[in-house]
N, C-alpha and C. Protein backbone atom coordinates (compact mmCIF):
# COMPACT_ATOMS: atom_id res chain seq x y z
N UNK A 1 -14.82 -19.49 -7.97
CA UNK A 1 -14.83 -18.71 -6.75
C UNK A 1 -16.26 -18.21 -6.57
N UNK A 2 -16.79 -18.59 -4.99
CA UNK A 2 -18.34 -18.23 -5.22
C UNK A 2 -18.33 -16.60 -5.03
N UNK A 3 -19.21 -15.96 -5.80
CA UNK A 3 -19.41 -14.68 -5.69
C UNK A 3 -19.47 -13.77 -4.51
N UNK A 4 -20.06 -14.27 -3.48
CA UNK A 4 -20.48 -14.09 -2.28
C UNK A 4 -19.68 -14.18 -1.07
N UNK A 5 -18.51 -15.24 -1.17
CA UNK A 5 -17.65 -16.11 -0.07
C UNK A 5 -16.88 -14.73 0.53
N UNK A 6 -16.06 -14.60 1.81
CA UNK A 6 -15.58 -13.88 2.46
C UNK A 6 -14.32 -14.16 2.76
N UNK A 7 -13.60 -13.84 2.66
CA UNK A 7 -12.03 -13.71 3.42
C UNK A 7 -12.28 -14.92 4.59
N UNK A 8 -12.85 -14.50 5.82
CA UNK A 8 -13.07 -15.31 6.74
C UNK A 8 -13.54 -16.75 6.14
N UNK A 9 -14.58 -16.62 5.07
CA UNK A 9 -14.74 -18.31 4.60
C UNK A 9 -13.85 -18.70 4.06
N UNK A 10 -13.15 -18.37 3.21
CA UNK A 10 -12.10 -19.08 2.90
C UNK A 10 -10.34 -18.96 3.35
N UNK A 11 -10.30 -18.20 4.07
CA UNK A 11 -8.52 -18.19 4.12
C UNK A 11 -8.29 -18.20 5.77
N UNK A 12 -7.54 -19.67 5.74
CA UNK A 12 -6.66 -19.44 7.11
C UNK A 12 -6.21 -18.78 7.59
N UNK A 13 -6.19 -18.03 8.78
CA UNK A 13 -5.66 -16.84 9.36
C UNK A 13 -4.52 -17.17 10.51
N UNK A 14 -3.60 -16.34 9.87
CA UNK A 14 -2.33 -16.53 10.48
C UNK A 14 -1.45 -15.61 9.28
N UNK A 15 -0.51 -15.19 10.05
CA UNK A 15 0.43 -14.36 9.10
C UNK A 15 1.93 -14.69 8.76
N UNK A 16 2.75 -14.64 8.80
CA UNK A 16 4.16 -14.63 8.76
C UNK A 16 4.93 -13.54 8.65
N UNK A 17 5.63 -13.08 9.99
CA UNK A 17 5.86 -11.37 10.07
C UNK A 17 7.15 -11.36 10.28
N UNK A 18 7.83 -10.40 10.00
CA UNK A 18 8.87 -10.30 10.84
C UNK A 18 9.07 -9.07 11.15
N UNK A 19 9.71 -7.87 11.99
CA UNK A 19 10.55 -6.72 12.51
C UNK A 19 10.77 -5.57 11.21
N UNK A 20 10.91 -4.37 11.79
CA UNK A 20 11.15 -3.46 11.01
C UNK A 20 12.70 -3.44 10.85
N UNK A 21 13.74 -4.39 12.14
CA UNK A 21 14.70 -4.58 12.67
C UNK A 21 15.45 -5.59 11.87
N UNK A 22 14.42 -6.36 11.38
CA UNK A 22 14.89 -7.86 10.60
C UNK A 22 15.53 -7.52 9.50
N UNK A 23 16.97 -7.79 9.60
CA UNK A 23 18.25 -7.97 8.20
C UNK A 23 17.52 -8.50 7.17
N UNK A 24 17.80 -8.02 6.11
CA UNK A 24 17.08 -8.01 4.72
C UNK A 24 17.43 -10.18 4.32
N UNK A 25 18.61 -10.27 4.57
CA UNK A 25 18.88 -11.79 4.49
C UNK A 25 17.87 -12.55 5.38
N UNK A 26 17.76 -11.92 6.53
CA UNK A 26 17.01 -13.28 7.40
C UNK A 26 15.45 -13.43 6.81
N UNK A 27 14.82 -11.63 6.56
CA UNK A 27 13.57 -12.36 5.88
C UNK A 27 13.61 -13.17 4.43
N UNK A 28 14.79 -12.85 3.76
CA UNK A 28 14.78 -13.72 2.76
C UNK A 28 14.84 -15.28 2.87
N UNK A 29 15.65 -15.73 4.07
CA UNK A 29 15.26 -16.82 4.28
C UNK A 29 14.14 -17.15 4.94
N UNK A 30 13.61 -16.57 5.93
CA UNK A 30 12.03 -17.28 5.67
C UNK A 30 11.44 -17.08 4.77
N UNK A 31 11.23 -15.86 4.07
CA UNK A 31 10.63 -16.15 3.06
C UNK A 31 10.52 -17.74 1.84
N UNK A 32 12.11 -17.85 1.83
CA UNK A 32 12.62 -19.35 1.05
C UNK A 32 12.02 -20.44 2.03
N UNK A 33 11.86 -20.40 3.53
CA UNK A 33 11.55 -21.36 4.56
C UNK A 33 9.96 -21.93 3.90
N UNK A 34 9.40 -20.56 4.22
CA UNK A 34 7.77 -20.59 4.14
C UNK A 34 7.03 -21.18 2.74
N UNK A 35 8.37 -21.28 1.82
CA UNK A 35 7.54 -20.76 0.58
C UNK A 35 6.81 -20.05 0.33
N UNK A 36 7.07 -18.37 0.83
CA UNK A 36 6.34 -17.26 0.72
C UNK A 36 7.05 -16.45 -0.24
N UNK A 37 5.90 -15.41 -0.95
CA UNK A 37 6.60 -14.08 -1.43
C UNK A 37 6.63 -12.79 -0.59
N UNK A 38 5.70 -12.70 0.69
CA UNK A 38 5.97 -11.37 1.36
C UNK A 38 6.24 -12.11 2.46
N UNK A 39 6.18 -10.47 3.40
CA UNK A 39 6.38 -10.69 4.72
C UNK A 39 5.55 -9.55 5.35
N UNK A 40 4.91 -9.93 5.93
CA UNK A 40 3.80 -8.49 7.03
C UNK A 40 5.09 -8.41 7.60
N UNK A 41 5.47 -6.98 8.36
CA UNK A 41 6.41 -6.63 9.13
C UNK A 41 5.40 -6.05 10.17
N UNK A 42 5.81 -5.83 11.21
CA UNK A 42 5.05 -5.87 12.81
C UNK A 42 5.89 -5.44 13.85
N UNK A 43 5.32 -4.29 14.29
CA UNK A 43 6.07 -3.80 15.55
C UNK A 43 6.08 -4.55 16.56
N UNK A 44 6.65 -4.11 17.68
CA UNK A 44 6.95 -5.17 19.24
C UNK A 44 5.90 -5.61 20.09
N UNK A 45 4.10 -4.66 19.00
CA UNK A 45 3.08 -4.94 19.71
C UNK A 45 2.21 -5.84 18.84
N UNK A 46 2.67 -6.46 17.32
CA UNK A 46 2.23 -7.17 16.71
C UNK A 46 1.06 -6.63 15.49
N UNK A 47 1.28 -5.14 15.58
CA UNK A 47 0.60 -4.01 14.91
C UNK A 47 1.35 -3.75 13.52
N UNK A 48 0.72 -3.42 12.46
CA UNK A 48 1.02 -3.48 11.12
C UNK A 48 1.92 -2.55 10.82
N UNK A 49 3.12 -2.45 10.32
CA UNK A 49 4.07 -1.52 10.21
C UNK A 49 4.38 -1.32 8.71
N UNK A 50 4.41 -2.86 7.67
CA UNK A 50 4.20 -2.26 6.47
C UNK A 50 4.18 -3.49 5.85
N UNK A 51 4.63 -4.06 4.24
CA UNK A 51 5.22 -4.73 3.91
C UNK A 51 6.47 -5.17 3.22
N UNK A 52 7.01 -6.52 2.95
CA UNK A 52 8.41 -6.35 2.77
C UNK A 52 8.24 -7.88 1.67
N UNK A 53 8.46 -7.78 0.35
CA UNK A 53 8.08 -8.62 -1.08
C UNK A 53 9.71 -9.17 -1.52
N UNK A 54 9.80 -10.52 -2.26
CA UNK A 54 10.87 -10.52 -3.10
C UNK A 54 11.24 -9.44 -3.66
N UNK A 55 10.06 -9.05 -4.00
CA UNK A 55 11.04 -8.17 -5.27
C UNK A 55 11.68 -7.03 -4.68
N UNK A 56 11.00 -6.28 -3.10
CA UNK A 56 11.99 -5.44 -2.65
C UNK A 56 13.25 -5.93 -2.39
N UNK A 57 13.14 -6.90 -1.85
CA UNK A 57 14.68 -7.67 -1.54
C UNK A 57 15.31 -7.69 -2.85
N UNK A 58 15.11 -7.91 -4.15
CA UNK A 58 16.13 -7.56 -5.37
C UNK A 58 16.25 -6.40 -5.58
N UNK A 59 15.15 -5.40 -5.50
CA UNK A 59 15.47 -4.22 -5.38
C UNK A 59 17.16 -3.89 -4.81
N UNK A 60 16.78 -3.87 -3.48
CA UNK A 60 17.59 -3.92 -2.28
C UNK A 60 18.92 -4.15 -2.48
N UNK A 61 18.53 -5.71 -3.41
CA UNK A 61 20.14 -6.09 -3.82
C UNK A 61 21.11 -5.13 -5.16
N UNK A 62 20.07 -4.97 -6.18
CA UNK A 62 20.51 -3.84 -7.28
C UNK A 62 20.74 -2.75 -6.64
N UNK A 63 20.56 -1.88 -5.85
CA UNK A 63 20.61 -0.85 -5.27
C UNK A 63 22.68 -1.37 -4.57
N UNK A 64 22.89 -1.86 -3.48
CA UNK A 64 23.62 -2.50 -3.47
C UNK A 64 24.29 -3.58 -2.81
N UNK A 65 24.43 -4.17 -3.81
CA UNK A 65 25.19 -5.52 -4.05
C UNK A 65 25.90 -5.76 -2.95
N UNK A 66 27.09 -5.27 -1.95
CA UNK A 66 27.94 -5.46 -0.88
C UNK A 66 26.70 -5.35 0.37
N UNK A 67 25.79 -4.62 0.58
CA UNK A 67 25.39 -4.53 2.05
C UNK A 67 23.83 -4.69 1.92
N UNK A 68 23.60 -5.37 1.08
CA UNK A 68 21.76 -5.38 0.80
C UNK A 68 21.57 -6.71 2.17
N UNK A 69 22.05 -7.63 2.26
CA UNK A 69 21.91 -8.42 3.20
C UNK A 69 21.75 -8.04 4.59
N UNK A 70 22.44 -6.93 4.89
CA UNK A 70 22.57 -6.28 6.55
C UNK A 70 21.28 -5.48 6.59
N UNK A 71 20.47 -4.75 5.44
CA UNK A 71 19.82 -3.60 5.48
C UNK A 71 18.55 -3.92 6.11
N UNK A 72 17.88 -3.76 6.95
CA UNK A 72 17.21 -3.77 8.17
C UNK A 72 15.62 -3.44 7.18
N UNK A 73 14.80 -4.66 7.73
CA UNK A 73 13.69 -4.22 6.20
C UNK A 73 13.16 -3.14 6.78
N UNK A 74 12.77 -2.25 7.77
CA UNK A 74 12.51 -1.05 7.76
C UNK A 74 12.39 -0.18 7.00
N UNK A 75 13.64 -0.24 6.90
CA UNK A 75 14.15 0.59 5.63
C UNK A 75 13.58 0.68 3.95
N UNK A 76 13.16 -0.60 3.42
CA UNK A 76 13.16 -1.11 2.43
C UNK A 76 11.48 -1.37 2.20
N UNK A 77 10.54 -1.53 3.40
CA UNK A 77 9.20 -2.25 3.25
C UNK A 77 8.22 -0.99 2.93
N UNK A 78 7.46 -1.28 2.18
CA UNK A 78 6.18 -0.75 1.92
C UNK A 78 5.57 -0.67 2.82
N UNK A 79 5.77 0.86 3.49
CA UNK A 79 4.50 1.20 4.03
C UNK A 79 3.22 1.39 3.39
N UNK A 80 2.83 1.64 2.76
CA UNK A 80 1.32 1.80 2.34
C UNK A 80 1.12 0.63 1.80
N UNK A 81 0.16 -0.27 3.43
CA UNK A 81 -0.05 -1.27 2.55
C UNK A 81 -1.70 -1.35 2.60
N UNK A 82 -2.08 -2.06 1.60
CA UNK A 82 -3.90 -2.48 1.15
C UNK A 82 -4.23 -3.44 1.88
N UNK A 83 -4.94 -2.79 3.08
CA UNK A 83 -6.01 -3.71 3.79
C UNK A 83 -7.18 -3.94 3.41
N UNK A 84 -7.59 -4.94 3.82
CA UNK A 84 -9.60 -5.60 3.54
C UNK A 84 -9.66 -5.95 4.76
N UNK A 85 -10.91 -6.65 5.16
CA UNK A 85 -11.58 -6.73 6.49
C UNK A 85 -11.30 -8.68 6.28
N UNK A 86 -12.02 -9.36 7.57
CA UNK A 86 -12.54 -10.18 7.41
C UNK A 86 -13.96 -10.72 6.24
N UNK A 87 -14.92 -9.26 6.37
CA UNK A 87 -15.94 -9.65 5.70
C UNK A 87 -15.61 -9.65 4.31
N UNK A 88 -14.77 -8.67 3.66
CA UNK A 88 -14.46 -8.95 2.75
C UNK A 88 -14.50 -9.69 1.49
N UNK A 89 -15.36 -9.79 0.37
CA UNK A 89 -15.26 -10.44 -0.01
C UNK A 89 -14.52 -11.34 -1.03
N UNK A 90 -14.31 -12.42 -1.44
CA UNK A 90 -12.99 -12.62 -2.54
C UNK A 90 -13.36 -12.11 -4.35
N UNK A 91 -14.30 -11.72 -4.32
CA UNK A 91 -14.61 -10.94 -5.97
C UNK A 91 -14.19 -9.19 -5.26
N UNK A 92 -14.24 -9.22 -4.38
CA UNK A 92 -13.97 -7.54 -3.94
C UNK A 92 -12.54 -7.71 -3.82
N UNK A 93 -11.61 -8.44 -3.32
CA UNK A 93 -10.44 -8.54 -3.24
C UNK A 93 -9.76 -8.59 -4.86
N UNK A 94 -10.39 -9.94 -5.50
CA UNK A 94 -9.76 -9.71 -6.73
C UNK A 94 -9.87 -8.70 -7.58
N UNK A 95 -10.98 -7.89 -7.38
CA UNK A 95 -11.28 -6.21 -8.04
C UNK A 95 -10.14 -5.54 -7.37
N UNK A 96 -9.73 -4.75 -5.66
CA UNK A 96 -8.60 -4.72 -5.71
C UNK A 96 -7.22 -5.08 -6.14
N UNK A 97 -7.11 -5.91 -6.15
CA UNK A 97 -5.96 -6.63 -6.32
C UNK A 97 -5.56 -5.90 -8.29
N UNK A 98 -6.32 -5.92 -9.08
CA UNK A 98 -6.66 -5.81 -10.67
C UNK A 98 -6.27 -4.50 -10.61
N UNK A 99 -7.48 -3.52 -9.69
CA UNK A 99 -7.29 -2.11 -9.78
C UNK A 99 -6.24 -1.94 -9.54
N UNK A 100 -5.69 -1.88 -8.68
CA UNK A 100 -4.48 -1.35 -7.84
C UNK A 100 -2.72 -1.89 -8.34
N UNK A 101 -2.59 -3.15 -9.21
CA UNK A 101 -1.56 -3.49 -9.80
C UNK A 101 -1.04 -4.45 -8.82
N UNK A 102 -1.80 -5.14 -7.73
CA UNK A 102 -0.79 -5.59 -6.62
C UNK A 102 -0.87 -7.40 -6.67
N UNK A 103 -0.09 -8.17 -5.86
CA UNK A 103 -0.48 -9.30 -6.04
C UNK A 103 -1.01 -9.75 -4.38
N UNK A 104 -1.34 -9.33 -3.85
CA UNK A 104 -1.42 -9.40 -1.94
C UNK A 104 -2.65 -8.38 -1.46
N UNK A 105 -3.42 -8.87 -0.59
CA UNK A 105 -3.73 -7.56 0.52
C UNK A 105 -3.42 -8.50 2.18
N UNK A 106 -3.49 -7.46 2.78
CA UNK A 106 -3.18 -8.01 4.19
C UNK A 106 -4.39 -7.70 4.86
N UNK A 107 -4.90 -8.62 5.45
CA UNK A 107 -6.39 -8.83 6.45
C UNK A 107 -5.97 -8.13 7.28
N UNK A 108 -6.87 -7.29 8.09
CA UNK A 108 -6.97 -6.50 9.44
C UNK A 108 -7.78 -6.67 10.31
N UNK A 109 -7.67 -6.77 11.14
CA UNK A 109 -8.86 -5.98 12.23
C UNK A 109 -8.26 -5.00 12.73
N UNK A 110 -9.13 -3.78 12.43
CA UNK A 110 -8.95 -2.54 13.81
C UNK A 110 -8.79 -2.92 15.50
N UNK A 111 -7.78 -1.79 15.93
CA UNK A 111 -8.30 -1.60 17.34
C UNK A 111 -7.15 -0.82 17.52
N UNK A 112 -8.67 0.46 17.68
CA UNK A 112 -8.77 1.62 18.06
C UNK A 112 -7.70 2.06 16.58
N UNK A 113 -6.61 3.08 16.30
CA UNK A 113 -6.00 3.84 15.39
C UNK A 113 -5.12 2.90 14.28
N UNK A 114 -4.77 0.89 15.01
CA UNK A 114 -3.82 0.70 14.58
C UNK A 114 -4.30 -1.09 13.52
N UNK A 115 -3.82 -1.28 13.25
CA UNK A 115 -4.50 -2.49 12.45
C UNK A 115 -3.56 -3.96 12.76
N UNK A 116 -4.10 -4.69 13.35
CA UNK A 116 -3.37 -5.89 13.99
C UNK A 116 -3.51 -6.97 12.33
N UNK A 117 -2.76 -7.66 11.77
CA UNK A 117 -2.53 -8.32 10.69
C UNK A 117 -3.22 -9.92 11.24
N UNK A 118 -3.77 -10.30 10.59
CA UNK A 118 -4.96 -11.30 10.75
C UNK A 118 -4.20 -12.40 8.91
N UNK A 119 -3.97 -12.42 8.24
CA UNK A 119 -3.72 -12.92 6.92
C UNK A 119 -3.56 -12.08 6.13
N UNK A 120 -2.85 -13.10 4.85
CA UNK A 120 -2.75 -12.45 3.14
C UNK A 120 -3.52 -12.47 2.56
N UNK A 121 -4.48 -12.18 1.62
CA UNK A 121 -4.78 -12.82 0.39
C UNK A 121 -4.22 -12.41 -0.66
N UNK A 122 -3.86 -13.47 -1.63
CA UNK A 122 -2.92 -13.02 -2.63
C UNK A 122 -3.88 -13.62 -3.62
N UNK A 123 -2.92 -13.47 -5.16
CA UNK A 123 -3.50 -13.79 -6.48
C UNK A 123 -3.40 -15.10 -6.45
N UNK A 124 -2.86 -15.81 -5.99
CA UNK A 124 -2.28 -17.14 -5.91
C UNK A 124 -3.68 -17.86 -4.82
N UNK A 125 -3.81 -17.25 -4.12
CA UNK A 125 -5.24 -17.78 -3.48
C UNK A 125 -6.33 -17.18 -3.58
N UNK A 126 -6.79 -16.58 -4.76
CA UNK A 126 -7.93 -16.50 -5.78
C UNK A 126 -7.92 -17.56 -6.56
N UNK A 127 -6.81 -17.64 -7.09
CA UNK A 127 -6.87 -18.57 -8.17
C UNK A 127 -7.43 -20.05 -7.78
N UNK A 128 -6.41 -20.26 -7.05
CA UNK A 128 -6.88 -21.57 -6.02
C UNK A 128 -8.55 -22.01 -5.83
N UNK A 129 -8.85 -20.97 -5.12
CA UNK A 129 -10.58 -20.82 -5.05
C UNK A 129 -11.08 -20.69 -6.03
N UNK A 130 -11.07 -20.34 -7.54
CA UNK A 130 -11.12 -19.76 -8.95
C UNK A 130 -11.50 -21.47 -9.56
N UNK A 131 -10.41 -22.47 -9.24
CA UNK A 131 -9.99 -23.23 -9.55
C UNK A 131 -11.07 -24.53 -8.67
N UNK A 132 -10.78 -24.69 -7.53
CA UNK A 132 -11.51 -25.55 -6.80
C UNK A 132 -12.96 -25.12 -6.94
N UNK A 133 -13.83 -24.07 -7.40
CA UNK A 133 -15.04 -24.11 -7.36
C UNK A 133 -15.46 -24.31 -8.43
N UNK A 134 -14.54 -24.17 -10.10
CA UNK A 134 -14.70 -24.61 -11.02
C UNK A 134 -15.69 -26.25 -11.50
């Protein structure tokens, strides 16, 4: 991974979101669709509302078992989530990512108070780059 490279140089931008509204089952199946582990969740204006991981969804399900499927990820998603910029770089990301215990940040751009979701970067695409520049 070159020392220097940026979010914008290397990672496709595009997200995979769904509703604060979205039944805990349906993001699980995209999630299974996408071959993803999260989901940016996004209000009706496409603005960052939080996130929503496998593992909350098992959470979700241990908690309980009869109605974890209906439960509306609202309910369930991580709000506080770790943004980076475009400029960003991917040795600054993987320093987050280390510090903080997480496997994800979600790309932003501002405008004005609220943060519109632009991409992931995860551990899984460090490595990748880790790997191909090897």
């Amino acid at each position: 991974m070159k020392h220097g490279r940026t979010v914008l140089e290397a990672k496709r931008l595009g997200v995979f979101a769904c509703s604060p509204d979205t039944p805990l089952e349906e993001a699980a199946r995209q999630m299974l669709k996408e071959d993803i582990s999260s989901l940016v969740v996004t209000d009706e204006a496409g603005y960052l509302c939080g996130i929503i991981t496998r593992m909350d969804i098992l959470r979700a399900y241990l908690r309980d078992t009869e109605a974890w499927h209906s439960t509306p990820t609202g309910e369930i998603m991580s709000r506080q989530v770790v943004t980076v910029s475009l400029q960003t770089t991917l040795h600054e990301v993987a320093q987050i990512l280390m510090e903080r215990h997480i496997h994800r940040v979600v790309v932003t751009e501002h405008e004005g108070d609220k943060e519109r979701p632009l991409a992931v970067v995860s551990d899984g695409d460090l490595i990748y780059h880790l790997h191909k520049s090897a």
